[in-house]
C-alpha atoms as a PDB file:
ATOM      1  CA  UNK A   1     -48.461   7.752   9.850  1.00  0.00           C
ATOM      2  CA  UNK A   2     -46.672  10.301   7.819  1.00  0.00           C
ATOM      3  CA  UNK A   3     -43.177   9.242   8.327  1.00  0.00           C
ATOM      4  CA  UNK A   4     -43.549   5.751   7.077  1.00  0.00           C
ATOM      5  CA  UNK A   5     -43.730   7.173   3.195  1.00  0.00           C
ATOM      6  CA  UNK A   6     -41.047   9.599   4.218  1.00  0.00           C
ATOM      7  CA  UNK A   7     -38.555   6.232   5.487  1.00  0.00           C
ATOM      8  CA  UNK A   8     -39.823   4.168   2.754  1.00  0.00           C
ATOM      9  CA  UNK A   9     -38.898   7.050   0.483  1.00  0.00           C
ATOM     10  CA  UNK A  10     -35.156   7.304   1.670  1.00  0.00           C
ATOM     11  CA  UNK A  11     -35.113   3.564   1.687  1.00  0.00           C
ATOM     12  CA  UNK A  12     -35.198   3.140  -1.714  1.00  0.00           C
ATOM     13  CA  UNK A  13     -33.065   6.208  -2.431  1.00  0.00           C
ATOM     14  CA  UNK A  14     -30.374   4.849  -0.652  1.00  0.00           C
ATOM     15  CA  UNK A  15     -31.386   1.256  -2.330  1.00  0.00           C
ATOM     16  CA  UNK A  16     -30.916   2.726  -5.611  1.00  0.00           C
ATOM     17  CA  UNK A  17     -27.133   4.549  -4.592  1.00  0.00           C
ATOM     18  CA  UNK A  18     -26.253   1.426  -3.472  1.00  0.00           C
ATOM     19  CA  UNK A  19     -27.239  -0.310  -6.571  1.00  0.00           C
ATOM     20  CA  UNK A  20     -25.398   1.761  -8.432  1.00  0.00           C
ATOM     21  CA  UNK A  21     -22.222   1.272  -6.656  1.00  0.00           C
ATOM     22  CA  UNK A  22     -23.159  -2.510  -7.191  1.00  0.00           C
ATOM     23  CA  UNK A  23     -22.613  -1.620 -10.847  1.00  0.00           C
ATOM     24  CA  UNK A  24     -19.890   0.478 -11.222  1.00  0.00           C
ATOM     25  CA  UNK A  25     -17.496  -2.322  -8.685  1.00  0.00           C
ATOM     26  CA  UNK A  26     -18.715  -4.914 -11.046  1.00  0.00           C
ATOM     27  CA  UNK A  27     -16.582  -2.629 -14.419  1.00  0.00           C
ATOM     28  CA  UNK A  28     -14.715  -4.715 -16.965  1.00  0.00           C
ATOM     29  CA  UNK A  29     -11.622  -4.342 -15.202  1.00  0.00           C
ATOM     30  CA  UNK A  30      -9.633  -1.984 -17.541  1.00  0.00           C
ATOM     31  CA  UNK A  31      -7.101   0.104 -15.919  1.00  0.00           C
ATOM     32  CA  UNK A  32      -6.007   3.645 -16.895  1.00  0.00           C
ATOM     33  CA  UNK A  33      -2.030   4.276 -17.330  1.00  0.00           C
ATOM     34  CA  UNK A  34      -0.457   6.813 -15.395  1.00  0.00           C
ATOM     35  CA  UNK A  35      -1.053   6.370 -11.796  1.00  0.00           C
ATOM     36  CA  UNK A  36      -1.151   9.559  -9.507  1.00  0.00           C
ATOM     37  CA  UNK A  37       1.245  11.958 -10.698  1.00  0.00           C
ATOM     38  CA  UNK A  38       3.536  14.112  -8.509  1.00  0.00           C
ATOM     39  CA  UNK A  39       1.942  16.900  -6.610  1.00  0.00           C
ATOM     40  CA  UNK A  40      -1.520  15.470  -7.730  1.00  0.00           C
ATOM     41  CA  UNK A  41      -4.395  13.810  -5.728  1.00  0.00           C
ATOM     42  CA  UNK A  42      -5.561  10.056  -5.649  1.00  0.00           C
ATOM     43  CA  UNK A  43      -8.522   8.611  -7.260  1.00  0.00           C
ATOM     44  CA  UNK A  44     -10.862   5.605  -7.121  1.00  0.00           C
ATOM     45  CA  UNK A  45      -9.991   4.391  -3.365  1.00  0.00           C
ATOM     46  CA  UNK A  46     -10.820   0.592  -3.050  1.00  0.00           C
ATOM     47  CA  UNK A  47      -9.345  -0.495   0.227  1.00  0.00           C
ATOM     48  CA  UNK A  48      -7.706   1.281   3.261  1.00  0.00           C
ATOM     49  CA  UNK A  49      -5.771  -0.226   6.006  1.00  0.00           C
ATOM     50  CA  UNK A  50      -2.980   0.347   8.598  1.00  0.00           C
ATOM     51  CA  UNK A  51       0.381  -1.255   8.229  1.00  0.00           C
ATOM     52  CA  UNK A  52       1.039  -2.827  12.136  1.00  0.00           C
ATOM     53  CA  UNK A  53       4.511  -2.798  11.849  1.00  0.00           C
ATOM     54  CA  UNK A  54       4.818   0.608  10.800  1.00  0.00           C
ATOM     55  CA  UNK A  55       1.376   2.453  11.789  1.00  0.00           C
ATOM     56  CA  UNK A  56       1.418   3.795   8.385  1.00  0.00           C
ATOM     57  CA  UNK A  57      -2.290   4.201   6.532  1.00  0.00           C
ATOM     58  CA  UNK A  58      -2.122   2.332   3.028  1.00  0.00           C
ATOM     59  CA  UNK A  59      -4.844   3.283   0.664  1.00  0.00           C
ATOM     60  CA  UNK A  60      -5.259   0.868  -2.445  1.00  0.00           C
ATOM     61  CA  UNK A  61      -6.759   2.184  -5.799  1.00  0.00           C
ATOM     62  CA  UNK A  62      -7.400   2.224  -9.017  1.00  0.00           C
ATOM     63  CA  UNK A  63      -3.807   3.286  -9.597  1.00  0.00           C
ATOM     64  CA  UNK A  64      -1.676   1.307  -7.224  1.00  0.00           C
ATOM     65  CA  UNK A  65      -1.042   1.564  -3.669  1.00  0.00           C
ATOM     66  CA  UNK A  66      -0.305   4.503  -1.502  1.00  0.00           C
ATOM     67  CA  UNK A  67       0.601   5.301   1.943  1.00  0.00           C
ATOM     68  CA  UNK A  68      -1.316   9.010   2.607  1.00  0.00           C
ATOM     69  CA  UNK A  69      -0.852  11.686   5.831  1.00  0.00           C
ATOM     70  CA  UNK A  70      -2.126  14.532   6.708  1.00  0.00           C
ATOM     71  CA  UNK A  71      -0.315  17.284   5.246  1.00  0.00           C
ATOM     72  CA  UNK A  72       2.057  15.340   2.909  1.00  0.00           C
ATOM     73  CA  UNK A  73       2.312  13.669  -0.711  1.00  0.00           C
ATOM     74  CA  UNK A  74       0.700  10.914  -1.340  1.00  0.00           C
ATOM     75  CA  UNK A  75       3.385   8.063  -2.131  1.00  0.00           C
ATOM     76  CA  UNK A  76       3.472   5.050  -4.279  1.00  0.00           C
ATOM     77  CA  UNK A  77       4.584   1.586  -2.677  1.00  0.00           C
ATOM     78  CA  UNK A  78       6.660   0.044  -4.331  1.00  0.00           C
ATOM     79  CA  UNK A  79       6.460   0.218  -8.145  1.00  0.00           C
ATOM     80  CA  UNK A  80       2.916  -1.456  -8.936  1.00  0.00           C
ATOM     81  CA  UNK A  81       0.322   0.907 -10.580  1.00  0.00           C
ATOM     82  CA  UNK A  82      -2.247  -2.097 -10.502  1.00  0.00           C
ATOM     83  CA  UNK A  83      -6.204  -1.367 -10.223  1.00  0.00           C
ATOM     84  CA  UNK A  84      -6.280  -2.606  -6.841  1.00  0.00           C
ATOM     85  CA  UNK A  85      -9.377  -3.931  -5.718  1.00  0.00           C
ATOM     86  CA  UNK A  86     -10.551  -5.896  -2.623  1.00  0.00           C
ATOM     87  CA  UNK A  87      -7.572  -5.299   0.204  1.00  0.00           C
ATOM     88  CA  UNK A  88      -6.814  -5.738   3.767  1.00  0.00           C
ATOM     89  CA  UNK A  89      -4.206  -6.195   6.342  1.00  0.00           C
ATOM     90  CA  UNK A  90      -3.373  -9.788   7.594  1.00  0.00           C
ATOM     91  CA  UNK A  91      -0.865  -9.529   9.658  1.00  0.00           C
ATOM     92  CA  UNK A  92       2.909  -7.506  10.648  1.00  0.00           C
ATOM     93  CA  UNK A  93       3.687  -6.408   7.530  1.00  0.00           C
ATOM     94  CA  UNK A  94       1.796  -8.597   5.145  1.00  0.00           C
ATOM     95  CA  UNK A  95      -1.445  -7.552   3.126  1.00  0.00           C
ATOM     96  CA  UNK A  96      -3.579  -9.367   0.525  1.00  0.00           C
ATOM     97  CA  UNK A  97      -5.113  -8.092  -2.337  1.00  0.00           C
ATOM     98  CA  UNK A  98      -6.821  -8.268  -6.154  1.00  0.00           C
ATOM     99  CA  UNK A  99      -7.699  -6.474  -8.931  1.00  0.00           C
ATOM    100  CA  UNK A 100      -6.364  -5.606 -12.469  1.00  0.00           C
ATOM    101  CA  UNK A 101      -2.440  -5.704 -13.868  1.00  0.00           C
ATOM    102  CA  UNK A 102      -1.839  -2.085 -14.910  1.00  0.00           C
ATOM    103  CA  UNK A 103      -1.563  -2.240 -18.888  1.00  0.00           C
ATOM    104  CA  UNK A 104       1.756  -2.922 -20.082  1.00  0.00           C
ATOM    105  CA  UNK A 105       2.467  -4.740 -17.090  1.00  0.00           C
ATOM    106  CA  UNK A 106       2.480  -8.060 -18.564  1.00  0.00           C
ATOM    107  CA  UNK A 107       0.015  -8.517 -15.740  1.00  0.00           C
ATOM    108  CA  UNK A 108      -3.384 -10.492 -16.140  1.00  0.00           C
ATOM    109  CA  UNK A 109      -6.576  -8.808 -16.406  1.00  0.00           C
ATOM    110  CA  UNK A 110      -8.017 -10.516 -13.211  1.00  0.00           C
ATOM    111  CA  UNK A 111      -5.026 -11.308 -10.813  1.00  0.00           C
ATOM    112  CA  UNK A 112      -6.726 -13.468  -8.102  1.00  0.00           C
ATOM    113  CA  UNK A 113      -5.382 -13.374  -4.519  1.00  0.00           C
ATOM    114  CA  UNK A 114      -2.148 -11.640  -4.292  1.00  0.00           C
ATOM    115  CA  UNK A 115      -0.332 -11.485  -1.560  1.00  0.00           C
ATOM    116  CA  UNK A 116       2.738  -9.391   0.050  1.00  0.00           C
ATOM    117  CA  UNK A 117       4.525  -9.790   3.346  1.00  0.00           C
ATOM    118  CA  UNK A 118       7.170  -6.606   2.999  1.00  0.00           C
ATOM    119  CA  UNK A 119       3.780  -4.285   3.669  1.00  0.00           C
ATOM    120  CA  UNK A 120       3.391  -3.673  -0.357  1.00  0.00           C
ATOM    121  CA  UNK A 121       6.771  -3.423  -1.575  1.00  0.00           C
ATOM    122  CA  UNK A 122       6.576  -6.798  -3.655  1.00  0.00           C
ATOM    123  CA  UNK A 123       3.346  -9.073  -4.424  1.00  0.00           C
ATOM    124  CA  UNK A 124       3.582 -12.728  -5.469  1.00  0.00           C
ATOM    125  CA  UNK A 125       0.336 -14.335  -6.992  1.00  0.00           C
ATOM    126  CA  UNK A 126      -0.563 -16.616  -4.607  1.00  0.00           C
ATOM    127  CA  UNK A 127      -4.040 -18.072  -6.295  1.00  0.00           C
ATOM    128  CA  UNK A 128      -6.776 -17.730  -9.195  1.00  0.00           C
ATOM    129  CA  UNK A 129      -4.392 -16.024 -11.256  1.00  0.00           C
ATOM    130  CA  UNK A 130      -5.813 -14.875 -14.482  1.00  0.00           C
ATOM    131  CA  UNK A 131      -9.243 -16.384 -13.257  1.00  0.00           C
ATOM    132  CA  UNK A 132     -10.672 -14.227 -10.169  1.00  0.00           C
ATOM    133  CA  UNK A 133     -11.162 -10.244  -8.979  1.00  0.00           C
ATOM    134  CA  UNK A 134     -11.931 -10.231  -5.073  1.00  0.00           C
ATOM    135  CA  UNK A 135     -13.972  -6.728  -4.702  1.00  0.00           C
ATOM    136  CA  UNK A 136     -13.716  -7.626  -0.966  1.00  0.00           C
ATOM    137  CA  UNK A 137     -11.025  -9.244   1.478  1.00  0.00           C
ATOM    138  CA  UNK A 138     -11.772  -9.805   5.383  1.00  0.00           C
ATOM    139  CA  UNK A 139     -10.135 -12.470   7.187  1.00  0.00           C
ATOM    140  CA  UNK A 140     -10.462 -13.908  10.911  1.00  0.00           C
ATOM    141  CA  UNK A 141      -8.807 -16.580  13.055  1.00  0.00           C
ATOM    142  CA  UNK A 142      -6.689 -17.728   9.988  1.00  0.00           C
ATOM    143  CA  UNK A 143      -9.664 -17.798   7.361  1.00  0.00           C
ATOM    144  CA  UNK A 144      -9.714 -15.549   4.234  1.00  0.00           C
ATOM    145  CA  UNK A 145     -13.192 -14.424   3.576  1.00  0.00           C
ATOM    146  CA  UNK A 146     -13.312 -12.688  -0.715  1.00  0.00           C
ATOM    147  CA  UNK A 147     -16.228 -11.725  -2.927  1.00  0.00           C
ATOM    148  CA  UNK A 148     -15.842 -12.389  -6.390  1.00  0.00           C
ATOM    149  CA  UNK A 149     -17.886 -13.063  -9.711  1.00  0.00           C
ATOM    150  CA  UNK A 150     -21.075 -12.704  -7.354  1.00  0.00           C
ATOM    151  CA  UNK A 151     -19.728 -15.594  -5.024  1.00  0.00           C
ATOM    152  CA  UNK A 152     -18.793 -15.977  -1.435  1.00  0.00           C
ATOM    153  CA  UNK A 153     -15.467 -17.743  -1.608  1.00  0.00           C
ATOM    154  CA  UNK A 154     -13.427 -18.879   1.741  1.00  0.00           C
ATOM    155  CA  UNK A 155      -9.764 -20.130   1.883  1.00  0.00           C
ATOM    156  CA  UNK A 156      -7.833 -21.272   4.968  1.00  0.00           C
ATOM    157  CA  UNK A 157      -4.344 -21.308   2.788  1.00  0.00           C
ATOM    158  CA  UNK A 158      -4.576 -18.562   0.361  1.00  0.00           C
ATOM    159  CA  UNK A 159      -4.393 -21.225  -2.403  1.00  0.00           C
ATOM    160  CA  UNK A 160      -7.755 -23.636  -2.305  1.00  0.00           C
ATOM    161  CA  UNK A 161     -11.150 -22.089  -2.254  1.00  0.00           C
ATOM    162  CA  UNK A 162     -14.362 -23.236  -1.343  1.00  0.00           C
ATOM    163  CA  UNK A 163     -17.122 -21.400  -3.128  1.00  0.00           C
ATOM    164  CA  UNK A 164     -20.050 -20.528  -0.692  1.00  0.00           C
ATOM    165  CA  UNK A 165     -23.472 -18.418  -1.135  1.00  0.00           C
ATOM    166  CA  UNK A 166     -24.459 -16.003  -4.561  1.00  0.00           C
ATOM    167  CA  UNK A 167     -25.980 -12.860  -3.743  1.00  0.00           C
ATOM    168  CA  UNK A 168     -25.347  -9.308  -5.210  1.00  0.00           C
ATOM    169  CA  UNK A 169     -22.480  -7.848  -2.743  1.00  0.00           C
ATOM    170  CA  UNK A 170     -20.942  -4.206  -1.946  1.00  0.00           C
ATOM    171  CA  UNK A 171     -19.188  -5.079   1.121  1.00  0.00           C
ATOM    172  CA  UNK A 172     -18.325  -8.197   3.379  1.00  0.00           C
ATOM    173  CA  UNK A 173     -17.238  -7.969   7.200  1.00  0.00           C
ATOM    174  CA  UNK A 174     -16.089 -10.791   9.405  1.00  0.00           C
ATOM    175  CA  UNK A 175     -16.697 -11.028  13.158  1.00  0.00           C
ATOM    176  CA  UNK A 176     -13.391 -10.932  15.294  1.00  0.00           C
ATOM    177  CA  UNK A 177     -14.659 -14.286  16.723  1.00  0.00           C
ATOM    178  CA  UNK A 178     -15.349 -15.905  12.814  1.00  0.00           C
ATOM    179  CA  UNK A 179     -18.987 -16.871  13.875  1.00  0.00           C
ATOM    180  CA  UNK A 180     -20.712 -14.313  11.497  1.00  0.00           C
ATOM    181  CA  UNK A 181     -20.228 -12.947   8.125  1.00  0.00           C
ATOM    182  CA  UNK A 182     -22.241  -9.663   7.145  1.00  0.00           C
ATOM    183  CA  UNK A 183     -22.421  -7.935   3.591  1.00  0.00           C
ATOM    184  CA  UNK A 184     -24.077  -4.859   1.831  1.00  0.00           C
ATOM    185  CA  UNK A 185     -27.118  -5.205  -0.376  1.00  0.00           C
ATOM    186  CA  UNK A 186     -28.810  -2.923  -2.384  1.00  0.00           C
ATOM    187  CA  UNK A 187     -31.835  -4.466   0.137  1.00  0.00           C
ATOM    188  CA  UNK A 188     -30.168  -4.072   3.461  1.00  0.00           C
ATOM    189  CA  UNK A 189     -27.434  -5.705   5.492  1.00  0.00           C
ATOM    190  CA  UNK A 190     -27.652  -9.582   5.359  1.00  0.00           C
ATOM    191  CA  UNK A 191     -26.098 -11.791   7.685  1.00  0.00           C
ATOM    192  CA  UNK A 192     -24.605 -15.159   7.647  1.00  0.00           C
ATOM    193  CA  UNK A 193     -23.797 -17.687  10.728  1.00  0.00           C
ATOM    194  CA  UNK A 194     -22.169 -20.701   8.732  1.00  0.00           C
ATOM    195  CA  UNK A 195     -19.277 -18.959   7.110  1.00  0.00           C
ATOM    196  CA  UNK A 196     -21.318 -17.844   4.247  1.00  0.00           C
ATOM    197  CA  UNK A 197     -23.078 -20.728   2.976  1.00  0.00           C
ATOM    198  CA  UNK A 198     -26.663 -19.180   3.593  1.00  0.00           C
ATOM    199  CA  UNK A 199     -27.732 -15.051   4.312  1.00  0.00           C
ATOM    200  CA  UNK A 200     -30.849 -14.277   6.405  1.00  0.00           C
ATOM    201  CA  UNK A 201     -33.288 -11.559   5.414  1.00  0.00           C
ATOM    202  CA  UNK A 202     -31.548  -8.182   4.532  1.00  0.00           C
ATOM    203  CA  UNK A 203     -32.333  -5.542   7.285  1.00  0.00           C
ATOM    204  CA  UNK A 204     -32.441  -2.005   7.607  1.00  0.00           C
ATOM    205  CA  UNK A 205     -31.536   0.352   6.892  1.00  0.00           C
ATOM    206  CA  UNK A 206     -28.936   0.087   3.642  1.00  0.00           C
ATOM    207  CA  UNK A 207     -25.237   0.524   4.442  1.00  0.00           C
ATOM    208  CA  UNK A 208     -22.711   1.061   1.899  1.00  0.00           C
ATOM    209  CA  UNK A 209     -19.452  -0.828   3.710  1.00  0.00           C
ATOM    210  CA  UNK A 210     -19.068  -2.442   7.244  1.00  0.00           C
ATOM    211  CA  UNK A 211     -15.837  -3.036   9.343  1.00  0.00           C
ATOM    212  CA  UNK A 212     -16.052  -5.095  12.092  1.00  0.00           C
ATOM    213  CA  UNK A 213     -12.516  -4.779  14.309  1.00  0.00           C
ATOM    214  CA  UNK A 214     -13.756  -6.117  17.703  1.00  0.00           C
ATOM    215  CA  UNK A 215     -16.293  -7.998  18.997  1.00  0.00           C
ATOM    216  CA  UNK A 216     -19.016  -5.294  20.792  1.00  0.00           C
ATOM    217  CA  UNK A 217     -17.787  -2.898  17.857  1.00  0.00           C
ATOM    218  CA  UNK A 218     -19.445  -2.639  14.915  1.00  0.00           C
ATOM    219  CA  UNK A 219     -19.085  -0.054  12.268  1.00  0.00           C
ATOM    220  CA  UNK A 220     -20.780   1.066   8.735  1.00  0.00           C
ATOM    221  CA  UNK A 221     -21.163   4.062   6.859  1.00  0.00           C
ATOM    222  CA  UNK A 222     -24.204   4.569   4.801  1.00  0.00           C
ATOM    223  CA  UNK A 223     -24.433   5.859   0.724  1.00  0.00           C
ATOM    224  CA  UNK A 224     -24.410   9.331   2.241  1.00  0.00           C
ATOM    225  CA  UNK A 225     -20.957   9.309   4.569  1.00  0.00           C
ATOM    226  CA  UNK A 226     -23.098   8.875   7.552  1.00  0.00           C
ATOM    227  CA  UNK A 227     -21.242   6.678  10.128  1.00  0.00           C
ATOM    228  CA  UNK A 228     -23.086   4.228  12.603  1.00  0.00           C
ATOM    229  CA  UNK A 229     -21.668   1.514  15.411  1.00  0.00           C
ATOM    230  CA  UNK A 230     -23.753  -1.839  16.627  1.00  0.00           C
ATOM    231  CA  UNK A 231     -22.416  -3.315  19.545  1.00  0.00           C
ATOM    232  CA  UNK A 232     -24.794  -6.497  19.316  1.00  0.00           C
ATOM    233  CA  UNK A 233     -23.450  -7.616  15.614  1.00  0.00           C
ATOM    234  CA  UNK A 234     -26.166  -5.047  13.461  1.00  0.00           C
ATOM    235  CA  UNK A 235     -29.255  -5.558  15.376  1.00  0.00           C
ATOM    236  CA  UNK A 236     -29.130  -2.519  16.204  1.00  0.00           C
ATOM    237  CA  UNK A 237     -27.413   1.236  15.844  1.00  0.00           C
ATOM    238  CA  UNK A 238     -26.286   4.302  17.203  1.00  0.00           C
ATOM    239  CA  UNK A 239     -25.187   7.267  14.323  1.00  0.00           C
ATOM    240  CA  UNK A 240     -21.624   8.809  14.503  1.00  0.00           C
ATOM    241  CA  UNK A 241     -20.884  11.553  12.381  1.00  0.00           C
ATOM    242  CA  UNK A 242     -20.960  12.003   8.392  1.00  0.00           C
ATOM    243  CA  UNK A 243     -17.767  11.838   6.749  1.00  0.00           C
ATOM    244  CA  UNK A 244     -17.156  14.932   5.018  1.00  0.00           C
ATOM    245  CA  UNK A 245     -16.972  14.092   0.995  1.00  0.00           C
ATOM    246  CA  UNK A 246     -20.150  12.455   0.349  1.00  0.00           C
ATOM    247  CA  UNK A 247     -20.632   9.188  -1.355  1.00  0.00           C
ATOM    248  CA  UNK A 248     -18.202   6.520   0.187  1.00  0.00           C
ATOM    249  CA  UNK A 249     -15.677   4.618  -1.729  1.00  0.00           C
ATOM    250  CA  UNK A 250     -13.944   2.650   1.605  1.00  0.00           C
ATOM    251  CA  UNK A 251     -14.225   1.875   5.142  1.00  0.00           C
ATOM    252  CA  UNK A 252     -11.724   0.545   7.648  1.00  0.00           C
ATOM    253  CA  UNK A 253     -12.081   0.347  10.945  1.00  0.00           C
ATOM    254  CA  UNK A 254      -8.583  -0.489  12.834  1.00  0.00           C
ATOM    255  CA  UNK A 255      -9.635  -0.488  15.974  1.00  0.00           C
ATOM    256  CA  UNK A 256     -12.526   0.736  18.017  1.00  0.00           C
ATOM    257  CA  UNK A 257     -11.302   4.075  17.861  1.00  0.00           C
ATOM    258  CA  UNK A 258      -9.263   4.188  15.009  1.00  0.00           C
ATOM    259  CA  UNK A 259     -11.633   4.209  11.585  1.00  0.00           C
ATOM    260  CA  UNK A 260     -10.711   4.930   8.048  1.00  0.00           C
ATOM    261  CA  UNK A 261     -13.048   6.270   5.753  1.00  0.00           C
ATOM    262  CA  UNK A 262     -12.767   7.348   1.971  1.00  0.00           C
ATOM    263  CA  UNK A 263     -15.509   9.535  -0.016  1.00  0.00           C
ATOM    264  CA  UNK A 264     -16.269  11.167  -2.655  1.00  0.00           C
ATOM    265  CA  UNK A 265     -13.084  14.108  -2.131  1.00  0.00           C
ATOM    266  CA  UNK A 266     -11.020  12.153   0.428  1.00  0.00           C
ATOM    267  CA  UNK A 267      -9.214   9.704   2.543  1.00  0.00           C
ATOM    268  CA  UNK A 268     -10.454  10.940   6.288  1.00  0.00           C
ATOM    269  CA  UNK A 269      -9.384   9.165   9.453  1.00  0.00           C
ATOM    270  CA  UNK A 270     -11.037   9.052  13.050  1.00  0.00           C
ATOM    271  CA  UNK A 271      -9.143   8.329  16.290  1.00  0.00           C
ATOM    272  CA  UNK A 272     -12.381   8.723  18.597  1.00  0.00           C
ATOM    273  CA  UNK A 273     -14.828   6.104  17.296  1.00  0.00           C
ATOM    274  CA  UNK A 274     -16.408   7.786  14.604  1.00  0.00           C
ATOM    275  CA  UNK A 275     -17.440  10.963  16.685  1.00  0.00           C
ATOM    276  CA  UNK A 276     -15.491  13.485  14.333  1.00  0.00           C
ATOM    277  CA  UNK A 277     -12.863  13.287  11.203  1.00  0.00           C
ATOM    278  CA  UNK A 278      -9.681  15.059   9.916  1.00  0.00           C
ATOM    279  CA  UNK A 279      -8.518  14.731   6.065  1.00  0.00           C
ATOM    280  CA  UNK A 280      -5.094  12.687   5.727  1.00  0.00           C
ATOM    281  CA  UNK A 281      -5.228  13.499   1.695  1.00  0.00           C
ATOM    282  CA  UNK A 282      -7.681  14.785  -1.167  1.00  0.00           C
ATOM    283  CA  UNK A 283      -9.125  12.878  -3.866  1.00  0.00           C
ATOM    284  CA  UNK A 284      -9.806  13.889  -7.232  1.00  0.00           C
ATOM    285  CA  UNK A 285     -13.695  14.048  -8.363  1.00  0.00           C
END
């Protein structure tokens, strides 16, 4: 009888980190000037991913996009120092992406889907220009999944959009298979089985991000860096480490053994499922 005050208590502490991470991704989209500067660490992680053509792991921020490995410099892709937001890897070589132009840029505020097939080098706008800020990108079978302005949107070309469910969103993930779209609440995980349209009840307990890279593999990390893997699509978990850093800012899983993770004080990256972590760069508090 005594532990259901005790769960009900961590509940809605991890409720109320979540809904404050809620707040903070929903900002007014200003951008600092600057970027990372040499010998210095990154800040504000967003996104992580893996190029496929060149195994290299990309981390977007709040100050452009970097590739990061243990040991070395973080370096700057190509010459954007953008507020990236919501991005993901689509294909060999080609990502897609949103945010904020850096100021100065000549960049819009809100710079809708963006999308670059020489792995970051060069963007082209490819929709919602001036109009849209995707704080999440997952894709599957040839269908773009974003959240944006509180919205479910879907797009099969990158260009036309069909808006879908409003709910208050950290996080989406798409199943390998397309059949089932999950995202983070500051109530639970709720889940969706017609591309987005409708959620189900939220269920516990909170996650902060999910990354779904195969089918019987399942992954989220919760508002304290503690990982977790489902193998029946979130009904139910088994807990993996904690991330070293605290609060997350990113999750990626690549493959089922391959995960990405940023916290509080770094980018950390798994090659056994989640069981342990090594640190491929600092970030700044």
């Amino acid at each position: 009888m005594t532990a259901r005050p005790a769960a009900r208590t961590l509940r809605t502490t991890a409720s109320i980190t979540l809904a404050v991470l809620l707040l903070a991704a929903c900002g007014d989209g200003s951008t600092d000037t600057g970027g990372a500067p040499e010998g210095q660490a990154l800040s504000h992680v967003h996104g992580l991913g893996v190029g496929s053509a060149d195994g290299r792991v990309y981390v977007a921020t709040h100050d452009g996009l970097y590739t990061v490995a243990a040991g070395k410099q973080p370096n700057l892709v190509g010459d954007r120092k953008d507020d990236f937001m919501g991005f993901t890897v689509t294909g060999e070589g080609t990502f897609i992406a949103s945010g904020h132009g850096a100021e100065g840029s000549g960049r819009p505020g809100n710079l809708g889907l963006i999308e670059s097939k020489d792995a970051g080098r060069t963007w082209s706008a490819r929709s919602l220009e001036g109009d849209a800020d995707f704080h999440s990108l997952d894709s599957a079978r040839g269908t773009v999944y974003g959240y944006a302005g509180g919205r479910i949107r879907i797009s099969s070309d990158l260009q036309t959009w069909e808006d879908r469910a409003s709910l208050e969103a950290l996080d989406l993930a798409v199943s390998p298979a397309g059949d089932k779209l999950l995202a983070t609440t500051a109530e639970g995980v709720v889940a969706s089985t017609d591309g987005g349209r409708t959620f189900g009840e939220a269920a516990d307990p909170v996650r902060a991000f999910v990354s779904w890279p195969a089918e019987e593999s399942l992954f989220a990390i919760d508002v304290s860096g503690r990982m977790s893997r489902s193998e029946d699509g979130g009904q139910t978990w088994k807990p993996l480490a904690t991330v070293p850093g605290g609060q997350p800012q990113a999750l990626t899983a690549v493959t089922a053994d391959h995960i990405l993770a940023a916290t509080q004080n770094g980018v950390y990256e798994s090659r056994d499922g989640g069981r342990t972590f090594v640190e491929l760069a600092p970030l700044a508090a």
